[in-house]
C-alpha atoms as a PDB file:
ATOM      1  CA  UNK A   1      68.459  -9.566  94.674  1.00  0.00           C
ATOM      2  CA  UNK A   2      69.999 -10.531  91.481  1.00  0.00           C
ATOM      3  CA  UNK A   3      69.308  -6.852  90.757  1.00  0.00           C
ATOM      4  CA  UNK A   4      71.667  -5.537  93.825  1.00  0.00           C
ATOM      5  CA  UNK A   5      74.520  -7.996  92.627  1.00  0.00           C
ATOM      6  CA  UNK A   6      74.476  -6.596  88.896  1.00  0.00           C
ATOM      7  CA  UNK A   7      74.756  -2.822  90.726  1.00  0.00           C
ATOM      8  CA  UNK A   8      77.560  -4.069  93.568  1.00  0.00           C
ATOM      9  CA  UNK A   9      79.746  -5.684  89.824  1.00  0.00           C
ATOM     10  CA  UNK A  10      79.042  -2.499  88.029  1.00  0.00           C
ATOM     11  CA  UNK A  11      80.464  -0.436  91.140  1.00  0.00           C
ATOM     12  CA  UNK A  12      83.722  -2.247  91.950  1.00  0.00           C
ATOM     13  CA  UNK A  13      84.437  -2.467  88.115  1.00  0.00           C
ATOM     14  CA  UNK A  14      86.109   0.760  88.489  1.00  0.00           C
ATOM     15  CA  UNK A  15      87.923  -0.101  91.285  1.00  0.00           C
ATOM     16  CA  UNK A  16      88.928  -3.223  90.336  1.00  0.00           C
ATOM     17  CA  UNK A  17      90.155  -1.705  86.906  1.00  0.00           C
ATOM     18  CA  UNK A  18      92.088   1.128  88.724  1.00  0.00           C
ATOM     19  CA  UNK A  19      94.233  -1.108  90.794  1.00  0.00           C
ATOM     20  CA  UNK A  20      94.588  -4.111  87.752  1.00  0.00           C
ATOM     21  CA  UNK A  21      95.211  -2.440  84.494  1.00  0.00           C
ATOM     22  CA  UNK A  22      99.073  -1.971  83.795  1.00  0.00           C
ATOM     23  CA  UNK A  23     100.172   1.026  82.938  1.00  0.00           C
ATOM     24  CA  UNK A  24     100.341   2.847  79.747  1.00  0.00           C
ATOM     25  CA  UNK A  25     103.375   5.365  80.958  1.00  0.00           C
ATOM     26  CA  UNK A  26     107.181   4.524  80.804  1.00  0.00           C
ATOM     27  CA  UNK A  27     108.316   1.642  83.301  1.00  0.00           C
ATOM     28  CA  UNK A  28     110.025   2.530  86.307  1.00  0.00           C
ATOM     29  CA  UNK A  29     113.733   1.049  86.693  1.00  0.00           C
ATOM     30  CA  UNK A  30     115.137  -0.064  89.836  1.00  0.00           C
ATOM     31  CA  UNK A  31     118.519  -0.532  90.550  1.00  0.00           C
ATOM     32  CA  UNK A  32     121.081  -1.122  93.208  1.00  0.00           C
ATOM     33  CA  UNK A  33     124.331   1.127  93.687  1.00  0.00           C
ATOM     34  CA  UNK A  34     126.514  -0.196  93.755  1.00  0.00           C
ATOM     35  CA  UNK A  35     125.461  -3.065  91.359  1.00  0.00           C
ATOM     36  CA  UNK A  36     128.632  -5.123  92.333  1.00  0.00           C
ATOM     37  CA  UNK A  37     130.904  -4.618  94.845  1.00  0.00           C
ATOM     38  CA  UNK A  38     133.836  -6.937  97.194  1.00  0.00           C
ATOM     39  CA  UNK A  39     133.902  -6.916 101.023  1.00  0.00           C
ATOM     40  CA  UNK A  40     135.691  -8.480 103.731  1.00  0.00           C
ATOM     41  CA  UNK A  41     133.935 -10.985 106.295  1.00  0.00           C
ATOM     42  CA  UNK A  42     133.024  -8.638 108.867  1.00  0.00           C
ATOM     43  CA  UNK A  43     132.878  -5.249 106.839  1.00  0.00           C
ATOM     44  CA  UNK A  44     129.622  -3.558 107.199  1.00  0.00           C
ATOM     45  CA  UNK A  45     128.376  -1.438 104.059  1.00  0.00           C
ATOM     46  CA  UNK A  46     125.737   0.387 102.560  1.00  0.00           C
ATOM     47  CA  UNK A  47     123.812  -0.506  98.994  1.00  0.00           C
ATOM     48  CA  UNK A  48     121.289   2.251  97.878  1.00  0.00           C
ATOM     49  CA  UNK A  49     117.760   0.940  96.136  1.00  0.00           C
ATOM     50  CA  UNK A  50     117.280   3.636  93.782  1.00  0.00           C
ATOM     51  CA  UNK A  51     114.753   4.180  90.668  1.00  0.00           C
ATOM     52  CA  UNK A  52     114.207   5.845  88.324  1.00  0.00           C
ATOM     53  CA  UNK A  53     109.961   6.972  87.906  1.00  0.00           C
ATOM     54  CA  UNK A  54     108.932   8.760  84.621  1.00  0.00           C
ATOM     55  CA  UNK A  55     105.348   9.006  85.841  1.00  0.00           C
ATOM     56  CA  UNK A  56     104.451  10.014  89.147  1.00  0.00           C
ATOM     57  CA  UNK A  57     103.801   7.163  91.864  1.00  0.00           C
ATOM     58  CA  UNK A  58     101.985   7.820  95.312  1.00  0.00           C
ATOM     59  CA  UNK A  59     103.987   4.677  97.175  1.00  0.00           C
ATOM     60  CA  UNK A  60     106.062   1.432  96.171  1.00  0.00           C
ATOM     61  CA  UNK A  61     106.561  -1.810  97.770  1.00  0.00           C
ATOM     62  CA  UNK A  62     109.453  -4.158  96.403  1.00  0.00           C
ATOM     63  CA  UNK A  63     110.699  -8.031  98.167  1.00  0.00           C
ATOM     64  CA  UNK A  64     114.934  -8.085  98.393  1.00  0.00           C
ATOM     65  CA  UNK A  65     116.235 -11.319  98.470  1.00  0.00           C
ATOM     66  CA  UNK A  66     119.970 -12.135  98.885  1.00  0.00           C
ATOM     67  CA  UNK A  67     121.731 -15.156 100.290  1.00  0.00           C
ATOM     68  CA  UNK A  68     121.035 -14.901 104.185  1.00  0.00           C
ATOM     69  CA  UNK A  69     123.900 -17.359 105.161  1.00  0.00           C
ATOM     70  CA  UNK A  70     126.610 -14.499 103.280  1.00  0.00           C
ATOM     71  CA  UNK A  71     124.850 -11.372 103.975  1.00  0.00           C
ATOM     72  CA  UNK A  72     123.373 -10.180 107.247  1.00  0.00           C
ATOM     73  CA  UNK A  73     120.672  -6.913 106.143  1.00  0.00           C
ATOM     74  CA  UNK A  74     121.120  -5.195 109.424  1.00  0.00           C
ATOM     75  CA  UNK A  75     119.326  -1.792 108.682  1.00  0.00           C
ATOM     76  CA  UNK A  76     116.999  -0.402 106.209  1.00  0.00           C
ATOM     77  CA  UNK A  77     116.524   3.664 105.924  1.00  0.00           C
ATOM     78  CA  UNK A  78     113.972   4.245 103.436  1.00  0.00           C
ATOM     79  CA  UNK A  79     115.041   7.405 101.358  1.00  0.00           C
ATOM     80  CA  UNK A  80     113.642  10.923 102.777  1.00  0.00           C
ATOM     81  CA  UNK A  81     110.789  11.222 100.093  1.00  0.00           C
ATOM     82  CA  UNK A  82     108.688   8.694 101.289  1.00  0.00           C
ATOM     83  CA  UNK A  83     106.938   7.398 104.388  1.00  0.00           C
ATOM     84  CA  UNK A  84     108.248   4.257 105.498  1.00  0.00           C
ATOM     85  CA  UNK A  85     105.417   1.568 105.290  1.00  0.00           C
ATOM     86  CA  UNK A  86     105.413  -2.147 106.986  1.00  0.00           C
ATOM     87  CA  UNK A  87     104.942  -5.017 104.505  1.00  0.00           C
ATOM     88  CA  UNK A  88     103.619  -8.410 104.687  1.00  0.00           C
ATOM     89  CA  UNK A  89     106.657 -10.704 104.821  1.00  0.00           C
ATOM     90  CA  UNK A  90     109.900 -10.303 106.474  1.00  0.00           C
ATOM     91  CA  UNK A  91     111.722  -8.987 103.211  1.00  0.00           C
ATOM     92  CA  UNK A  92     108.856  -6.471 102.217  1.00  0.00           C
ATOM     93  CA  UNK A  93     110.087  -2.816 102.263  1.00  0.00           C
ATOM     94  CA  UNK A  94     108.395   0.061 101.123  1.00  0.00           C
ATOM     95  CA  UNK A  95     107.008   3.583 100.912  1.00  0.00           C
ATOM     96  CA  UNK A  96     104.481   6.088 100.815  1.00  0.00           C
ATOM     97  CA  UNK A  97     104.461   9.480  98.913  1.00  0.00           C
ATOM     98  CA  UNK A  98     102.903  12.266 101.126  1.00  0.00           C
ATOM     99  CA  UNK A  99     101.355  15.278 100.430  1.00  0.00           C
ATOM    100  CA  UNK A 100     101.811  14.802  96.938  1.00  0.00           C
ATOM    101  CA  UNK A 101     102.910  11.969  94.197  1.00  0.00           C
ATOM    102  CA  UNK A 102     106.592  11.649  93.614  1.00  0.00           C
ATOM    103  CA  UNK A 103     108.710  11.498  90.442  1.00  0.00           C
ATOM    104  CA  UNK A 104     112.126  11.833  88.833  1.00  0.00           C
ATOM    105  CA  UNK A 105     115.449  10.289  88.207  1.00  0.00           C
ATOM    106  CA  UNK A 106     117.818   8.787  91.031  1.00  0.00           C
ATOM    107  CA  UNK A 107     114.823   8.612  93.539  1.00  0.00           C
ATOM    108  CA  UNK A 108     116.426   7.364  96.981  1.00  0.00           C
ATOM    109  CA  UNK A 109     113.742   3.974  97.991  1.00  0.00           C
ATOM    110  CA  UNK A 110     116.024   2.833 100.681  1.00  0.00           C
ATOM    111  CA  UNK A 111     119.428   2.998 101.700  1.00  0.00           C
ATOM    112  CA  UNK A 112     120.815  -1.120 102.633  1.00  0.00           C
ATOM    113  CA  UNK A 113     123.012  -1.394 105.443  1.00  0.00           C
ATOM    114  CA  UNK A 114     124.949  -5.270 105.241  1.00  0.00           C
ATOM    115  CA  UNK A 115     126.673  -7.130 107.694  1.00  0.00           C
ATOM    116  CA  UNK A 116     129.163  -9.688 105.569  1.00  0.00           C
ATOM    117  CA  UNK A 117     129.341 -12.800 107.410  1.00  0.00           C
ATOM    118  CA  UNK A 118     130.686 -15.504 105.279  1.00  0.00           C
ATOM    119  CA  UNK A 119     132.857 -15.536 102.143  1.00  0.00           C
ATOM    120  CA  UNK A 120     130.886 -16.292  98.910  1.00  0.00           C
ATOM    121  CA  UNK A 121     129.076 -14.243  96.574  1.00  0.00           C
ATOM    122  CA  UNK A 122     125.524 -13.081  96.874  1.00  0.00           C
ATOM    123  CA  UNK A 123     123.091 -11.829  93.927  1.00  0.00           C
ATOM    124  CA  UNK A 124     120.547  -8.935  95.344  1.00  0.00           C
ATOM    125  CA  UNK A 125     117.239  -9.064  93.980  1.00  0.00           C
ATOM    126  CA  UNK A 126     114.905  -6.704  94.030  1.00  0.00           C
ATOM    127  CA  UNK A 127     111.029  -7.744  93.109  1.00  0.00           C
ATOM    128  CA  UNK A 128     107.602  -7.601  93.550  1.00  0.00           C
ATOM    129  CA  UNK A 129     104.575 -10.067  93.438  1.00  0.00           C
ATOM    130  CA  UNK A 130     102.089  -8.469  91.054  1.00  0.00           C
ATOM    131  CA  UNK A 131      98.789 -10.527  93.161  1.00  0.00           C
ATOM    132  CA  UNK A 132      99.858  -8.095  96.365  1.00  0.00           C
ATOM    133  CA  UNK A 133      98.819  -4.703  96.422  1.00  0.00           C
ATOM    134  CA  UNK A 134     100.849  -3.574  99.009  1.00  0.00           C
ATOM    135  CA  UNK A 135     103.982  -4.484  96.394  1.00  0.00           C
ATOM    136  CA  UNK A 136     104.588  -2.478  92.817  1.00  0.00           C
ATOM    137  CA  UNK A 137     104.913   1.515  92.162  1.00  0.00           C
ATOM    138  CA  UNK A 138     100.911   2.880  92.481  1.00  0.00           C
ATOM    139  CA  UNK A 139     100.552   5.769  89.990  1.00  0.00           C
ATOM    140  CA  UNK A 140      98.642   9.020  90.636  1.00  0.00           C
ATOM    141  CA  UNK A 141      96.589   8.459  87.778  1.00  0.00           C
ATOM    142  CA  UNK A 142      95.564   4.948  88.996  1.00  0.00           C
ATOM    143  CA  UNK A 143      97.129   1.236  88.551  1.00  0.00           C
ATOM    144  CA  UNK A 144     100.596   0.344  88.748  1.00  0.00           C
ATOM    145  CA  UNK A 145     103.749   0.700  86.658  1.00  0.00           C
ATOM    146  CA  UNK A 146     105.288  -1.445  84.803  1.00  0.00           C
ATOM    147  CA  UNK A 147     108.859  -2.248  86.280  1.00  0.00           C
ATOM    148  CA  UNK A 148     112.004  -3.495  84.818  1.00  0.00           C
ATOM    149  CA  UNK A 149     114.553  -4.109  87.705  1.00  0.00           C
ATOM    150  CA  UNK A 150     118.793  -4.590  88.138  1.00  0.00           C
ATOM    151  CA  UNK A 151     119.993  -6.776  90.183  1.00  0.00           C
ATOM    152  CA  UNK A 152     123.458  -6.648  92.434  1.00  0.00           C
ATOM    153  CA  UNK A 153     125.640  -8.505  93.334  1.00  0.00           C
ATOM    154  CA  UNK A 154     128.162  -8.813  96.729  1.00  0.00           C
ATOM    155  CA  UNK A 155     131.171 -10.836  97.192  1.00  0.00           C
ATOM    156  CA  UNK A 156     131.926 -11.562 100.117  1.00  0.00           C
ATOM    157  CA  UNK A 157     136.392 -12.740 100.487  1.00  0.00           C
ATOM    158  CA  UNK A 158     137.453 -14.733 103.741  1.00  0.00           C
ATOM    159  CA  UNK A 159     139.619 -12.596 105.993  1.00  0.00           C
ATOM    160  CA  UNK A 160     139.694  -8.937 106.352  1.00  0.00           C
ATOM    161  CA  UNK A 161     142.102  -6.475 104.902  1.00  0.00           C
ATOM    162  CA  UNK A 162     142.899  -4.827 108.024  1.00  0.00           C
ATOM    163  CA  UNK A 163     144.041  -6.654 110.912  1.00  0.00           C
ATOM    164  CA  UNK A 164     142.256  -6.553 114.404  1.00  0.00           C
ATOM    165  CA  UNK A 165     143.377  -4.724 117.131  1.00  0.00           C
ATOM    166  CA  UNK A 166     144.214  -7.911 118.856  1.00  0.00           C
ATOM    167  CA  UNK A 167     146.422  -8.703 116.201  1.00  0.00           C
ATOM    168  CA  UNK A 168     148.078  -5.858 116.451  1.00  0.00           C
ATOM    169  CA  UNK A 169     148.719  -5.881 120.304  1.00  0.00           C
ATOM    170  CA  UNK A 170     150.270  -9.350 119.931  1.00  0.00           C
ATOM    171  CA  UNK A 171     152.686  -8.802 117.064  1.00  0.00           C
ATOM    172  CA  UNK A 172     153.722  -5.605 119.331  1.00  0.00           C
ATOM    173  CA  UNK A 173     154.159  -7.658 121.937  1.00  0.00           C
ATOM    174  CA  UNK A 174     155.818 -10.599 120.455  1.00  0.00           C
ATOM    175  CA  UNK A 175     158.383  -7.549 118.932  1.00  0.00           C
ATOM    176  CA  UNK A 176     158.440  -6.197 122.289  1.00  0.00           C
ATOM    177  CA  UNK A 177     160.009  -9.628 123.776  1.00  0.00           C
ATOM    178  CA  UNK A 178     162.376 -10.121 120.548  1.00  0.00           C
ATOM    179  CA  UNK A 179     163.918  -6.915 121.187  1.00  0.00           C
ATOM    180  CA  UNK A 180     164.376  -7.314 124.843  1.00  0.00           C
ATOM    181  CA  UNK A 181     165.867 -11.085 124.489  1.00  0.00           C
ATOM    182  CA  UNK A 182     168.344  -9.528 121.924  1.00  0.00           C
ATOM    183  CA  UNK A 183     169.272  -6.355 124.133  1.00  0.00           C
ATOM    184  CA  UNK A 184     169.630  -8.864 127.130  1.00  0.00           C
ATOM    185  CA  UNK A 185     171.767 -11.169 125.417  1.00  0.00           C
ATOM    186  CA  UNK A 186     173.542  -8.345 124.301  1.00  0.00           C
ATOM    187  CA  UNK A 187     174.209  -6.998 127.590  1.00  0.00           C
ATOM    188  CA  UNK A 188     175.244 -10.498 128.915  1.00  0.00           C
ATOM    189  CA  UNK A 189     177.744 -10.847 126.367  1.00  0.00           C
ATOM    190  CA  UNK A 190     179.741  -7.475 127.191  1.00  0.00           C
ATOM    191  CA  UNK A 191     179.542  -7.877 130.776  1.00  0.00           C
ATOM    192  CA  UNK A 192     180.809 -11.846 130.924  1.00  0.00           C
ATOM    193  CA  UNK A 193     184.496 -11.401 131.306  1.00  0.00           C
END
C-alpha cells in the first residue's frame, strides 16, 4: 500500500509542478484603455482589458472590481482571439486560446461596456487569485505567468452634458407660449382704439 502512495506522489509531481511553478519568461501586463476617463450619469461607454503577452498563453482568467454603486458593467465581449470561458464568481471573466497558444502586444481580453449611475469616482481593478486555476495567463510551455497589472480609473460628474429630449420639448414649448403672449399682446395693443 505504502508502495502505491509513493508511485501516485511521484506521478502528480509533474503535474502539480506544471500548474505551480511561476514562470521564468517576461510577465504579462494588463491594462485598461482608457486608464482614466470622465462621464456623465447616464452615459454608457466602453473600457478595453488589453495585455500585453511576451510568451505564449493557451487561456487567462482575471477578477474586475470597481465600485458597483457608481458603475453599472452591463456587457462584457471578450476580444476575438479567445473563447469566452465562465468563471467561478460573479466578476470572473476569461478566455481560452484555440487551436493554438496566443501571443503579442495589444492583445484584445475583453472589451467593458459601463452604465454610469451615480457621480463619484471609481478605481478598476483588474486581478487574479493565484490559489484558482481557472484565474492567471496558462503558458504553452506549462505554469502560469507572472503578471504585473494597471489599474483605471472612471469619474463619474452629476448631470449630463446634453440635455434630454424632454428638456428640450419643454423649453420649446415654454418659448412657444412667450412668443405667442407677446404677439397677442401685440396685436391687442394696435387694435384697442
Amino acid at each position: 500500500m505504502a508502495n502505491n502512495s509513493k508511485s501516485c506522489k511521484r506521478r502528480l509531481l509533474p503535474l502539480f509542478l506544471y500548474l505551480a511553478v511561476p514562470a521564468l519568461a517576461n510577465p504579462v501586463a494588463v491594462g485598461l484603455s482608457p486608464t482614466q476617463t470622465t462621464h456623465a450619469v447616464g452615459d454608457t461607454f466602453t473600457i478595453d482589458l488589453s495585455a500585453q503577452i511576451p510568451s505564449p498563453v493557451i487561456g487567462w482568467g482575471l477578477d474586475l472590481d470597481f465600485d458597483h454603486t457608481i458603475l453599472l458593467l452591463s456587457n462584457v465581449v471578450i476580444g476575438p482571439s479567445w473563447f469566452s470561458t465562465i468563471g467561478t464568481e460573479p466578476n470572473d471573466y476569461g478566455g481560452l486560446a484555440f487551436p493554438s497558444a496566443i501571443s503579442g502586444p495589444d492583445t484584445l481580453l475583453a472589451a467593458l461596456t459601463f452604465t454610469a449611475i451615480q457621480p463619484g469616482s471609481s478605481s478598476l481593478t483588474a486581478s487574479f487569485d493565484s490559489v484558482n486555476l481557472n484565474e492567471g495567463f496558462a503558458l504553452e510551455t506549462g505554469g502560469f505567468a507572472d503578471v504585473v497589472f494597471t489599474d483605471g480609473v472612471v469619474d463619474v460628474q452629476g448631470t449630463s452634458a446634453v440635455p434630454e429630449p424632454n428638456t428640450r420639448l419643454l423649453l420649446a414649448l415654454a418659448l412657444g407660449v412667450i412668443g405667442f403672449i407677446g404677439r397677442d399682446r401685440n396685436s391687442r395693443s394696435t387694435t384697442s382704439p
